[in-house]
PDB file of N, CA and C in Angstrom:
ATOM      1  N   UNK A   1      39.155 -63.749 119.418  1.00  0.00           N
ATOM      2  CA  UNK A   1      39.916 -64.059 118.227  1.00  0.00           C
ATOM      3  C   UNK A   1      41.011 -63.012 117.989  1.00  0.00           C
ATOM      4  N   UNK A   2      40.833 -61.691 117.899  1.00  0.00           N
ATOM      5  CA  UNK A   2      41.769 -60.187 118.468  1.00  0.00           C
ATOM      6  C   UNK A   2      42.852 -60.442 118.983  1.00  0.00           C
ATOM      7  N   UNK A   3      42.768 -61.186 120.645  1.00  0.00           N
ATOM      8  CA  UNK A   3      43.538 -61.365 121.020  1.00  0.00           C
ATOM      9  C   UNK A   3      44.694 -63.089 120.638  1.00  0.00           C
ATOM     10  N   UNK A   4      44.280 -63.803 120.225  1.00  0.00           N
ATOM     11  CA  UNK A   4      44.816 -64.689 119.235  1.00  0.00           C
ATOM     12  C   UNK A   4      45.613 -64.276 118.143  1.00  0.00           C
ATOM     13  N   UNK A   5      44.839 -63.581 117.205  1.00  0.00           N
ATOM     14  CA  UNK A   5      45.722 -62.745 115.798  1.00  0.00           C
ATOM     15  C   UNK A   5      47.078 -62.055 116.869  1.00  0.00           C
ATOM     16  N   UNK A   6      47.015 -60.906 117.559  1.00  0.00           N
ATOM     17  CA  UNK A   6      47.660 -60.498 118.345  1.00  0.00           C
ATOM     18  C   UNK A   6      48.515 -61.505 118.674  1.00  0.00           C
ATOM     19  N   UNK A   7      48.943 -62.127 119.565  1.00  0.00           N
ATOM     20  CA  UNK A   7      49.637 -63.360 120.268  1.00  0.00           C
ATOM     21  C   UNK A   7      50.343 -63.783 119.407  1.00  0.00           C
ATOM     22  N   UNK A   8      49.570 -64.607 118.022  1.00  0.00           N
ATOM     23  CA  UNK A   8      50.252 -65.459 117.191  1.00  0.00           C
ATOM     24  C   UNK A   8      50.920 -64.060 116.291  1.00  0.00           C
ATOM     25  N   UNK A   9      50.955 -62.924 116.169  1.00  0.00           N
ATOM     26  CA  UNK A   9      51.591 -62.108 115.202  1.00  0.00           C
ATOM     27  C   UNK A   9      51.329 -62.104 113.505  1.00  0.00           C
ATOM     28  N   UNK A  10      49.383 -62.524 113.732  1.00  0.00           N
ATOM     29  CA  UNK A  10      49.238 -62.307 112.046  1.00  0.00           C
ATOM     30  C   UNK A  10      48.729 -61.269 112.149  1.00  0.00           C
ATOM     31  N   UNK A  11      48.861 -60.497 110.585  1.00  0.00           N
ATOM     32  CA  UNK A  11      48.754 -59.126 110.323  1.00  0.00           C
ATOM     33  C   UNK A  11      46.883 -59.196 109.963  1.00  0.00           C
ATOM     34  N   UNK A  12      46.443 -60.113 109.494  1.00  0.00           N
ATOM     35  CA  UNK A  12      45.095 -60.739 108.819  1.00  0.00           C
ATOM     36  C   UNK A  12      44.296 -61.717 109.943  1.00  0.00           C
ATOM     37  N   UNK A  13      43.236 -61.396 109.951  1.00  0.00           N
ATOM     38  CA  UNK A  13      41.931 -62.026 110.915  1.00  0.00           C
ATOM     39  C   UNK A  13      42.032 -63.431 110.279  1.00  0.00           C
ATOM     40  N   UNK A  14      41.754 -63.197 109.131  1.00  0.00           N
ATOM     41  CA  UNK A  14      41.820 -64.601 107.905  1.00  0.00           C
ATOM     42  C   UNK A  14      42.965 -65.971 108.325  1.00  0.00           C
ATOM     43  N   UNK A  15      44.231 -65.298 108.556  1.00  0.00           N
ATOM     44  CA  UNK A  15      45.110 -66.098 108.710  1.00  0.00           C
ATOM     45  C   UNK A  15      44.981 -66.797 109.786  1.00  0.00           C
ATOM     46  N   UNK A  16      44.409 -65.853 111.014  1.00  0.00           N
ATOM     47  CA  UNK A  16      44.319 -66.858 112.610  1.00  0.00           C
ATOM     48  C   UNK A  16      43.065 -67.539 112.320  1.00  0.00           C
ATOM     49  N   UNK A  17      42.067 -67.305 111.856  1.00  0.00           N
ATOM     50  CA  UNK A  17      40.897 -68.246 111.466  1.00  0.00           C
ATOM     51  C   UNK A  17      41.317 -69.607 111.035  1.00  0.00           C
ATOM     52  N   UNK A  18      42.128 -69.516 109.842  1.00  0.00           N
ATOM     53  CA  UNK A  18      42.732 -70.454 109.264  1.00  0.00           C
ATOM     54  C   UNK A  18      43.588 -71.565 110.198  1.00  0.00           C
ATOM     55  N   UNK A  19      43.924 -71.401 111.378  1.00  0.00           N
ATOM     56  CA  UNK A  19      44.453 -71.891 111.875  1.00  0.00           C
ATOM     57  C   UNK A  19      44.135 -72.202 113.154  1.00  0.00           C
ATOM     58  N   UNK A  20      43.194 -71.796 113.616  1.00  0.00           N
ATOM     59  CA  UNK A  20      42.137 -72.091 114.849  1.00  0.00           C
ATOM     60  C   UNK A  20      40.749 -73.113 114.752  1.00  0.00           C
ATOM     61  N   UNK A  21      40.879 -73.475 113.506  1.00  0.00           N
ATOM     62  CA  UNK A  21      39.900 -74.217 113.935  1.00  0.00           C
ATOM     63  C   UNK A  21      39.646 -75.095 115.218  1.00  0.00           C
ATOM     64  N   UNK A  22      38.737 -75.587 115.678  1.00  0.00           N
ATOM     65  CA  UNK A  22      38.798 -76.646 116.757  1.00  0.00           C
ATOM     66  C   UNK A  22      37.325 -77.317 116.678  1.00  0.00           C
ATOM     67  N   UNK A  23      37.649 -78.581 117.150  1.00  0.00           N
ATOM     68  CA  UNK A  23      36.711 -79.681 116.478  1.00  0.00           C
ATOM     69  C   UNK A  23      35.402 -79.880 118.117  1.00  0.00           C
ATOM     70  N   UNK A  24      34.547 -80.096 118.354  1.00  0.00           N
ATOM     71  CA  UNK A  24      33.560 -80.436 119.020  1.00  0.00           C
ATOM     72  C   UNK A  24      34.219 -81.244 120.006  1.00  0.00           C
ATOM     73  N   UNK A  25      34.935 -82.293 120.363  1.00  0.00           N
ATOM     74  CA  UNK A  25      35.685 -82.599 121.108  1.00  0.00           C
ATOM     75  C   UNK A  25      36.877 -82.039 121.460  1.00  0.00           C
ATOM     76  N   UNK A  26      37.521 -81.301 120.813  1.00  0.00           N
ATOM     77  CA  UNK A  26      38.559 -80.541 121.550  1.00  0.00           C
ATOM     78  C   UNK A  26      38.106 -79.279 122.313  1.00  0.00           C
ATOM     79  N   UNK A  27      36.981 -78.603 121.786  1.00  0.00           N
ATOM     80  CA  UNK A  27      36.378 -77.720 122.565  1.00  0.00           C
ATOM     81  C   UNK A  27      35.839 -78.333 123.625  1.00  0.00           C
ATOM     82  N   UNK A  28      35.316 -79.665 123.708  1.00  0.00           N
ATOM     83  CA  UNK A  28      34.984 -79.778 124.913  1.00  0.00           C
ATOM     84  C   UNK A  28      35.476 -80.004 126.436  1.00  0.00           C
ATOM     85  N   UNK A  29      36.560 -81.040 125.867  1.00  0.00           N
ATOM     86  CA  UNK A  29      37.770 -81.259 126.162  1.00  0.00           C
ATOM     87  C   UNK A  29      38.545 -79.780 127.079  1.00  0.00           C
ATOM     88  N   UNK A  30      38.703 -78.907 126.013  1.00  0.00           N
ATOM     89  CA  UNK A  30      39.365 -77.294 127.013  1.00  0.00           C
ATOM     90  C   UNK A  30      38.310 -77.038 127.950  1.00  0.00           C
ATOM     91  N   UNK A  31      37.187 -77.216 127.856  1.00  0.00           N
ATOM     92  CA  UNK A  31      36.164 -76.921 128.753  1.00  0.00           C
ATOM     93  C   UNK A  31      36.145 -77.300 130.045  1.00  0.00           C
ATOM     94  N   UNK A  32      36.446 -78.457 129.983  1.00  0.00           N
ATOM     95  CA  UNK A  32      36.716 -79.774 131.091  1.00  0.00           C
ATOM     96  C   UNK A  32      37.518 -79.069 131.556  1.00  0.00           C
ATOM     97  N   UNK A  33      38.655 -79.013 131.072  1.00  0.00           N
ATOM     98  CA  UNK A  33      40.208 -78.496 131.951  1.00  0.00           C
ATOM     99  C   UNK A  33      40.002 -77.317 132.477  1.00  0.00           C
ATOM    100  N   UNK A  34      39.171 -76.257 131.730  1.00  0.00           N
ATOM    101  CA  UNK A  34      39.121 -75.158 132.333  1.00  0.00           C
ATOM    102  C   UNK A  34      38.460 -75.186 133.686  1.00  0.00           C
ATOM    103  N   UNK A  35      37.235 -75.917 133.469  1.00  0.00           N
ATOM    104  CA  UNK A  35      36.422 -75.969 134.256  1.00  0.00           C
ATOM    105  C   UNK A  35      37.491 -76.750 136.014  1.00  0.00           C
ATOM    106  N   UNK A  36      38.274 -77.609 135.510  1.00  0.00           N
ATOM    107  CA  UNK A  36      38.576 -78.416 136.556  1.00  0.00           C
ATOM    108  C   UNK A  36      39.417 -76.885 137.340  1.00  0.00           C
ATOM    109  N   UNK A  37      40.433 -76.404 136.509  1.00  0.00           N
ATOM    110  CA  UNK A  37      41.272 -75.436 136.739  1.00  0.00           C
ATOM    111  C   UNK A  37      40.889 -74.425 137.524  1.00  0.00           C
ATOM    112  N   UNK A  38      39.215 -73.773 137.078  1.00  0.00           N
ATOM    113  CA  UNK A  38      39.358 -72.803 138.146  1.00  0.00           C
ATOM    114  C   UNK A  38      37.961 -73.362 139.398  1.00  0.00           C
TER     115      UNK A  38
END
């Protein structure tokens, strides 16, 4: 999450929280891809 806040340039943990959510299918979904990827 560190490196997220970082990246996106919020000063607050709170703020990248706020904006990261991700739903049970989209996590699974990145999983897939990752998985295919490496």
């Amino acid at each position: 999450m560190r490196v997220v806040q970082v990246i996106l340039g919020h000063s607050q943990l709170t703020t990248t929280k706020r904006y990261t959510h991700v739903t049970e299918n989209l996590a699974g979904d990145a999983m897939a891809r990752m998985g295919r990827a490496l």
